[in-house]
C-alpha atoms as a PDB file:
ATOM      1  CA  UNK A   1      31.503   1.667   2.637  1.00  0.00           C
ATOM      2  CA  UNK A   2      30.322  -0.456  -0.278  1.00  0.00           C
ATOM      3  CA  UNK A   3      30.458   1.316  -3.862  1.00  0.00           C
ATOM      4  CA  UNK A   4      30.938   0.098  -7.015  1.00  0.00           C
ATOM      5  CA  UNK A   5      32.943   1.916  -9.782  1.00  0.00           C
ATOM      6  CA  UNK A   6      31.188   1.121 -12.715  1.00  0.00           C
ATOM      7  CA  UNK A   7      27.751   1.639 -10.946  1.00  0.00           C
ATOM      8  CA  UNK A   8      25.781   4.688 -12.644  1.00  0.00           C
ATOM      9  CA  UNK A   9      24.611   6.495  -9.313  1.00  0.00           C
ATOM     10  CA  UNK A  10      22.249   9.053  -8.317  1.00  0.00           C
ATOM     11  CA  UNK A  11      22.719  11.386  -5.466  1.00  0.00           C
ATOM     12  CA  UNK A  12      19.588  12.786  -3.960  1.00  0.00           C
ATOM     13  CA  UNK A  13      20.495  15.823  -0.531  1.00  0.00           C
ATOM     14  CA  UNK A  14      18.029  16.801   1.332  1.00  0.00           C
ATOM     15  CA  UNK A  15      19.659  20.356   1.604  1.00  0.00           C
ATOM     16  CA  UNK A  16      18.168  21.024   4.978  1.00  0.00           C
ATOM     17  CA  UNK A  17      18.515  18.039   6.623  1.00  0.00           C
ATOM     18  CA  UNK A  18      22.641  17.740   5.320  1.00  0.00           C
ATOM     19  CA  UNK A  19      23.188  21.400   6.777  1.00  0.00           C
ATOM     20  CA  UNK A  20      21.580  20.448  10.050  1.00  0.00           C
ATOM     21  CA  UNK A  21      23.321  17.403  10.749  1.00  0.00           C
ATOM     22  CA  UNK A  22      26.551  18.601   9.692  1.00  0.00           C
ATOM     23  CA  UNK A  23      26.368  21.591  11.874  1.00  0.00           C
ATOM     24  CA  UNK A  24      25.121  19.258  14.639  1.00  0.00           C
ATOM     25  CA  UNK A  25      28.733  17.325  14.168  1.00  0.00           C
ATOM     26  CA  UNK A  26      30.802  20.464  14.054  1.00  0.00           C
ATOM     27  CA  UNK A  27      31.218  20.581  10.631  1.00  0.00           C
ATOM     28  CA  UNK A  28      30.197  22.315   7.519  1.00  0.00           C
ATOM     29  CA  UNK A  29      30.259  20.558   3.807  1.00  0.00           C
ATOM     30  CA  UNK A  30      31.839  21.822   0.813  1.00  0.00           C
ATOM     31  CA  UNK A  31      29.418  20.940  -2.126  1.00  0.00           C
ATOM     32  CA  UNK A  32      32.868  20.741  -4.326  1.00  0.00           C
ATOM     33  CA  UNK A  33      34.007  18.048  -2.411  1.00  0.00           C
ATOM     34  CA  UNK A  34      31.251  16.087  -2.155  1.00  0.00           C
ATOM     35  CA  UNK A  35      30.966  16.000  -5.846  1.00  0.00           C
ATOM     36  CA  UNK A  36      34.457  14.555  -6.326  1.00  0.00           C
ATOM     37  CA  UNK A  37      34.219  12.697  -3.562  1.00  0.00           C
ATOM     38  CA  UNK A  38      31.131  10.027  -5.325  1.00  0.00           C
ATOM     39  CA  UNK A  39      33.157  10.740  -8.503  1.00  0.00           C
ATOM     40  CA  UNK A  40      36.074   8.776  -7.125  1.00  0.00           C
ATOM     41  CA  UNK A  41      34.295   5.917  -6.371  1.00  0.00           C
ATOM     42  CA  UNK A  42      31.397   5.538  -9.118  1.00  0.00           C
ATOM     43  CA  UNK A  43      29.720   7.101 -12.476  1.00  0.00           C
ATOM     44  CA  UNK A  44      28.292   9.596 -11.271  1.00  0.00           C
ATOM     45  CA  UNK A  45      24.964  10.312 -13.199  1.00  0.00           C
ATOM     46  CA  UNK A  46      23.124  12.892 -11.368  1.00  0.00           C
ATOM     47  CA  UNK A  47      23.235  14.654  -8.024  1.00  0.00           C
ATOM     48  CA  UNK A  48      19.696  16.295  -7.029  1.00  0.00           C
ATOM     49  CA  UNK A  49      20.272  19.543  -3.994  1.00  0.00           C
ATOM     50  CA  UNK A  50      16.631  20.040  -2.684  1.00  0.00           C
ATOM     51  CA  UNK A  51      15.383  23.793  -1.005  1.00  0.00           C
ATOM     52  CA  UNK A  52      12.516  25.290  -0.265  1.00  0.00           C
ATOM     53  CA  UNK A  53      13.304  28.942  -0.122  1.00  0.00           C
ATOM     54  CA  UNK A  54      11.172  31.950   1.101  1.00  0.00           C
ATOM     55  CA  UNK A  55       9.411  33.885  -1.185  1.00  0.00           C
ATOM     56  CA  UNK A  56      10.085  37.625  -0.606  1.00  0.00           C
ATOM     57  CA  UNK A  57      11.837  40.413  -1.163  1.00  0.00           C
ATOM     58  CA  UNK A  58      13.999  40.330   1.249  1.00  0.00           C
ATOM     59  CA  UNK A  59      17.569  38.922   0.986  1.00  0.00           C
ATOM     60  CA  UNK A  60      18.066  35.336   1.235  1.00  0.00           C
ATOM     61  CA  UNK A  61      20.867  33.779   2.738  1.00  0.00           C
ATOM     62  CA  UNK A  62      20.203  30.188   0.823  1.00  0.00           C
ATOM     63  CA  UNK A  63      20.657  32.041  -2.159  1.00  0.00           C
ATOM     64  CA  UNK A  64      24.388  32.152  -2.717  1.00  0.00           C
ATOM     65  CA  UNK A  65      24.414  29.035  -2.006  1.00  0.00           C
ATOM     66  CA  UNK A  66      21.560  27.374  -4.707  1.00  0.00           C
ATOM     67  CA  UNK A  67      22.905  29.700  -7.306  1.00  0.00           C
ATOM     68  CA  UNK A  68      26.373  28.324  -6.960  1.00  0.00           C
ATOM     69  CA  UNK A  69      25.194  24.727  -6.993  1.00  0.00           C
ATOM     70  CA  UNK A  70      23.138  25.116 -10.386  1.00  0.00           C
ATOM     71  CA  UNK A  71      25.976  26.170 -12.189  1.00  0.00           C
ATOM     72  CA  UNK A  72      28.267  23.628 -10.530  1.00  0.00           C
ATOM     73  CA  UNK A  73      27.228  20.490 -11.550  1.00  0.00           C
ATOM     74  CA  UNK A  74      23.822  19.804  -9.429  1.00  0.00           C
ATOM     75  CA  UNK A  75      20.516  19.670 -10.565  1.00  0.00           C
ATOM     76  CA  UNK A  76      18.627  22.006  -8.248  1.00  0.00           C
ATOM     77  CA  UNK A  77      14.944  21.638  -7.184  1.00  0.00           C
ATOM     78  CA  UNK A  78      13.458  24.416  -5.273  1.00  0.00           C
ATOM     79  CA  UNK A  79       9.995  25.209  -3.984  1.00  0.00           C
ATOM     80  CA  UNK A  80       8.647  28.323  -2.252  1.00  0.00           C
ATOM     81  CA  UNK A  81       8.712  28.092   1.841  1.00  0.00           C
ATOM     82  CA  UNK A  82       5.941  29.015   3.904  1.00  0.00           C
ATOM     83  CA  UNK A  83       6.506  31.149   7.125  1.00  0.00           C
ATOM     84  CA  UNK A  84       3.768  31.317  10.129  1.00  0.00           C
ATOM     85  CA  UNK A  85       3.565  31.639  13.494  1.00  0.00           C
ATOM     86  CA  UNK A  86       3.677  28.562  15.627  1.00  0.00           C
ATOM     87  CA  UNK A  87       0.618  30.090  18.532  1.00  0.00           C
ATOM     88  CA  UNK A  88       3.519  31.465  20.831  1.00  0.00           C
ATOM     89  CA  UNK A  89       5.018  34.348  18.566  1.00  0.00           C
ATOM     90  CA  UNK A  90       7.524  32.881  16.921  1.00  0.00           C
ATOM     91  CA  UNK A  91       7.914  32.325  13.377  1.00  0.00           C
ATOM     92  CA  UNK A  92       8.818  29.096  11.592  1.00  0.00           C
ATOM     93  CA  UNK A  93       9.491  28.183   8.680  1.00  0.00           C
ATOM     94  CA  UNK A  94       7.840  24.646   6.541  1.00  0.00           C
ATOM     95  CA  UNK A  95       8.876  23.675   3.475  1.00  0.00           C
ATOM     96  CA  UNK A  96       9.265  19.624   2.930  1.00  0.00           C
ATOM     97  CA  UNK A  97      10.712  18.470   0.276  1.00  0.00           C
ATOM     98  CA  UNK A  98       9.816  14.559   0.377  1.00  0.00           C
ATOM     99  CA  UNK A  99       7.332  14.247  -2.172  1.00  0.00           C
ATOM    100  CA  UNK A 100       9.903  15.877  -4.700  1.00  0.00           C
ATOM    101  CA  UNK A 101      12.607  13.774  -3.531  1.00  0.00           C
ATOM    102  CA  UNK A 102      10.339  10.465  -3.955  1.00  0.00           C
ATOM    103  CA  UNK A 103       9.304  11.812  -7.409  1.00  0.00           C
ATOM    104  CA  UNK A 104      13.137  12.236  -8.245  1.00  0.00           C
ATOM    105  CA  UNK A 105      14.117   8.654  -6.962  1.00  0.00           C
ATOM    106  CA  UNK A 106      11.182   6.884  -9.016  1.00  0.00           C
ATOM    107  CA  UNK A 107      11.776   8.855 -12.191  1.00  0.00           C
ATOM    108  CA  UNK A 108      15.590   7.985 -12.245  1.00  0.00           C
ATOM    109  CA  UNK A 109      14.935   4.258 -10.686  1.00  0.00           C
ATOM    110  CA  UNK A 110      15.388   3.255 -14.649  1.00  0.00           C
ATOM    111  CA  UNK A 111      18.353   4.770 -15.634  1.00  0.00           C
ATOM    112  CA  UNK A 112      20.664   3.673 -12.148  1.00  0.00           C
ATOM    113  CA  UNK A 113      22.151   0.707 -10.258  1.00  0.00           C
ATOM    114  CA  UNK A 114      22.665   2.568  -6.979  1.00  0.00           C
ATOM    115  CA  UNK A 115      21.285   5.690  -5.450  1.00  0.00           C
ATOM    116  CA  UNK A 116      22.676   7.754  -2.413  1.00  0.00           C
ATOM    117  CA  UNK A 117      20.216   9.354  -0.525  1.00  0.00           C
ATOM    118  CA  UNK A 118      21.110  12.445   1.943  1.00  0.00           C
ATOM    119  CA  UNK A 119      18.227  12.157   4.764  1.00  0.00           C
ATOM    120  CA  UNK A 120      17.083  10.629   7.910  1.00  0.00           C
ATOM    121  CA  UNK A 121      13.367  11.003   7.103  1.00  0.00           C
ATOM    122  CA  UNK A 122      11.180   8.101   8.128  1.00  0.00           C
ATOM    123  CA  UNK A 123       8.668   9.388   5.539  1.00  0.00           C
ATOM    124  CA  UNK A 124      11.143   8.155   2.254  1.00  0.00           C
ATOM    125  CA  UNK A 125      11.066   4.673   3.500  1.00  0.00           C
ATOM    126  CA  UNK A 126       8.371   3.834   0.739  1.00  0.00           C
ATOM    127  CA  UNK A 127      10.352   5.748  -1.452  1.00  0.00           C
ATOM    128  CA  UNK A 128      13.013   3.714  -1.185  1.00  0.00           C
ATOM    129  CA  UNK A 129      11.363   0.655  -0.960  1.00  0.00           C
ATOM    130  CA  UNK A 130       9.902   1.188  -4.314  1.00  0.00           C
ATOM    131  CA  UNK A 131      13.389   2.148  -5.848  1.00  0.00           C
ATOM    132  CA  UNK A 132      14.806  -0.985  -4.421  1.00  0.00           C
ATOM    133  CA  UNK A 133      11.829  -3.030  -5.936  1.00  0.00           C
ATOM    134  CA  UNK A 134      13.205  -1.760  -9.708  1.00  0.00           C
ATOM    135  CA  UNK A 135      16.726  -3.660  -8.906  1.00  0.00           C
ATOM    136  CA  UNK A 136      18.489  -0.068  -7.411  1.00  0.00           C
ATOM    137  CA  UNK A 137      20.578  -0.203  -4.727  1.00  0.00           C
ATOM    138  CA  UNK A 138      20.259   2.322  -1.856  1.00  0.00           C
ATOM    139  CA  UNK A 139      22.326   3.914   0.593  1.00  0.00           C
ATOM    140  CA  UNK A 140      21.126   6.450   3.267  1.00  0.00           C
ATOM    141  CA  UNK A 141      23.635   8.659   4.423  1.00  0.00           C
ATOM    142  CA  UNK A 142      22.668  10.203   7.683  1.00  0.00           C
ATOM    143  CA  UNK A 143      23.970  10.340  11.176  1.00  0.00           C
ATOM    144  CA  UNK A 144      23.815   8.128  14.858  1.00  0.00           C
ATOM    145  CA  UNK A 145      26.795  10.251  15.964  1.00  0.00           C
ATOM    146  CA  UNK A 146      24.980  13.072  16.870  1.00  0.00           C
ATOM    147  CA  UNK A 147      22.739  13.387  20.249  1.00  0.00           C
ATOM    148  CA  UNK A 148      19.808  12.527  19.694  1.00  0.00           C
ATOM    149  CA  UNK A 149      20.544  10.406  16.041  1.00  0.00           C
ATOM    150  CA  UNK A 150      18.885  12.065  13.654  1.00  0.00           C
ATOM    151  CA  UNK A 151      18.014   9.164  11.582  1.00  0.00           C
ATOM    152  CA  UNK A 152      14.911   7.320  11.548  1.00  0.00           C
ATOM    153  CA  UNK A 153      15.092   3.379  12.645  1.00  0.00           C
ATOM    154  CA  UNK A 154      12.363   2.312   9.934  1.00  0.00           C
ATOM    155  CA  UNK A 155      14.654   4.517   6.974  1.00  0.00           C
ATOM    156  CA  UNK A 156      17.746   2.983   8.253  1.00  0.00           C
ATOM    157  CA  UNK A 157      16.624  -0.761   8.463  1.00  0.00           C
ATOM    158  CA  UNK A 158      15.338  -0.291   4.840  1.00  0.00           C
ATOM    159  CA  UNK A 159      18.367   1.093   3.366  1.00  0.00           C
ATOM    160  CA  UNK A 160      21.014  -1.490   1.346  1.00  0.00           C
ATOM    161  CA  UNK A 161      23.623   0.431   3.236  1.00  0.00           C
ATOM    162  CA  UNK A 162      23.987   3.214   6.054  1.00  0.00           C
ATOM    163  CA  UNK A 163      26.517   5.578   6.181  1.00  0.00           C
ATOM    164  CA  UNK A 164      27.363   7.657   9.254  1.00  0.00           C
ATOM    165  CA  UNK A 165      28.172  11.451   7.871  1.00  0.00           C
ATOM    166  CA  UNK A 166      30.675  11.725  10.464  1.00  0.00           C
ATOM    167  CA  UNK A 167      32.829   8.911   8.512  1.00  0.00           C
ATOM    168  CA  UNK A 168      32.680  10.671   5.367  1.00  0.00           C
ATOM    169  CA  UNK A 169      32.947  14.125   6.704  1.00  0.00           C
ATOM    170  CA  UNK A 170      36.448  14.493   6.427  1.00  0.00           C
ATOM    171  CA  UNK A 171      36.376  13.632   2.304  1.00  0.00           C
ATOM    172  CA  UNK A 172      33.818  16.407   2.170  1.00  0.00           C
ATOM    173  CA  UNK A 173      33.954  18.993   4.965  1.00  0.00           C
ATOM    174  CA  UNK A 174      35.255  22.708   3.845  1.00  0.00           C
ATOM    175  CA  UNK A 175      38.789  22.689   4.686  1.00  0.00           C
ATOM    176  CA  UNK A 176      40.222  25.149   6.937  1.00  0.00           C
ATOM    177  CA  UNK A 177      41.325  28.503   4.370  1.00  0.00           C
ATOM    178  CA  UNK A 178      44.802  27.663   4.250  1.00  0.00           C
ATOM    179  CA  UNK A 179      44.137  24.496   2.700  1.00  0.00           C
ATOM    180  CA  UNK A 180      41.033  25.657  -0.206  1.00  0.00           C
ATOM    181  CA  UNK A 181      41.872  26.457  -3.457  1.00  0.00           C
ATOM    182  CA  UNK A 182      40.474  29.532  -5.077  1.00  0.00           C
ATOM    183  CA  UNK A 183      37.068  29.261  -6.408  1.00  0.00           C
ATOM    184  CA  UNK A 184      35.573  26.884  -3.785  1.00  0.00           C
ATOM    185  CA  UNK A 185      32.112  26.692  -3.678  1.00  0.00           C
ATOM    186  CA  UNK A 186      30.199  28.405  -0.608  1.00  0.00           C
ATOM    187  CA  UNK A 187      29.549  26.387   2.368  1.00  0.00           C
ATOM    188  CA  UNK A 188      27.004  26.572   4.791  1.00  0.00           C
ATOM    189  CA  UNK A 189      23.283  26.112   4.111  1.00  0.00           C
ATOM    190  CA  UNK A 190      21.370  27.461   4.812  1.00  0.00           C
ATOM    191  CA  UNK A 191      23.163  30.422   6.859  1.00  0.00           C
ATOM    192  CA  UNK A 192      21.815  31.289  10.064  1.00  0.00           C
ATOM    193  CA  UNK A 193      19.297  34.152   9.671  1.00  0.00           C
ATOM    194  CA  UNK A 194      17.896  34.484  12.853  1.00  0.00           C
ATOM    195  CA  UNK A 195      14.618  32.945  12.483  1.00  0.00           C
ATOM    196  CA  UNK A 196      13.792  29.178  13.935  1.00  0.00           C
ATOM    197  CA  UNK A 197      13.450  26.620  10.912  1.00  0.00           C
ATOM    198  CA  UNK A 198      11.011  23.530  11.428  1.00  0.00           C
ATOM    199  CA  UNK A 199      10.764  20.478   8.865  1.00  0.00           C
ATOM    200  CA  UNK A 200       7.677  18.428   9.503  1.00  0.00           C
ATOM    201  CA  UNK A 201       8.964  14.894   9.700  1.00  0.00           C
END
């Protein structure tokens, strides 16, 4: 793993897509952790938590989660969620957040030398690209641990650097409660509600 302490670096997480491949390794992340764990090793500048959320009245088990991240050092970007039914009965859920995350990466493209992106979305490869065009440096953290990888070939072979989540997981995982401090931040996202969640890649 290739970082650079004096490098100002911007961390982009495709909330989603970090939940589901952690969970697909056995894990879950603690967002405090993951913070210190890029302020270790560079200046951290910005870290960007993506969401699309449902808009109703009903409770919302991603909502413990984004509140505690906006007041805990991540800049939080939400949009509404739309639910449907997928022809067979069963509801889904779509809510992509790539044109927000390529927005994010452009804007900041001035103002970094490296940015860590939290995705295996084939569609950010021209996102990237673009970034890298501006003299930024990009890593894609993802994973080819789990079965099938859930990282695609044409973001991976554009990336400065790939990292496989499962190496970093133990730096950022929620430790078992014997070993947290008080005040840790929540950890799963989003929590399992029942309903089948879809992200059109």
């Amino acid at each position: 793993m290739y970082f650079l302490s004096q490098d100002r670096t911007c961390v982009f997480i495709d909330g989603s897509s970090l939940y589901l491949t952690a969970r697909n390794l056995g894990s879950d992340v603690d967002y405090r952790n993951l913070l210190a764990f890029f302020r270790r090793r560079c200046v951290l500048t910005r870290a960007y938590y993506y969401a699309s959320l449902l808009d109703s009245d009903e409770y919302s088990p991603v909502r413990p989660l984004t509140d505690w991240l906006a007041y805990n050092g991540y800049a939080l970007v939400t949009k509404p969620a739309r639910e449907y039914n997928d022809g067979n009965g069963r509801k889904r859920i779509k809510g992509n957040m790539e044109v927000e995350i390529a927005v994010d990466m452009l804007e900041m493209a001035p103002r970094a030398d490296h940015m860590v992106l939290f995705s295996g979305d084939g569609d950010l490869r021209r996102a990237v690209e673009a970034v890298q065009a501006r003299g930024v440096r990009v890593s894609i953290i993802s994973s080819l641990s789990t079965s099938p990888g859930v990282i695609a070939d044409e973001l991976r072979r554009q990336a400065d650097q790939f990292i496989d989540l499962a190496d970093i997981l133990p730096d950022i995982a929620r430790r078992p409660p014997d070993q947290r401090t008080r005040n840790h931040s929540p950890v799963r996202h989003p929590a399992d509600d029942g309903r089948d969640r879809t992200e059109d890649r």
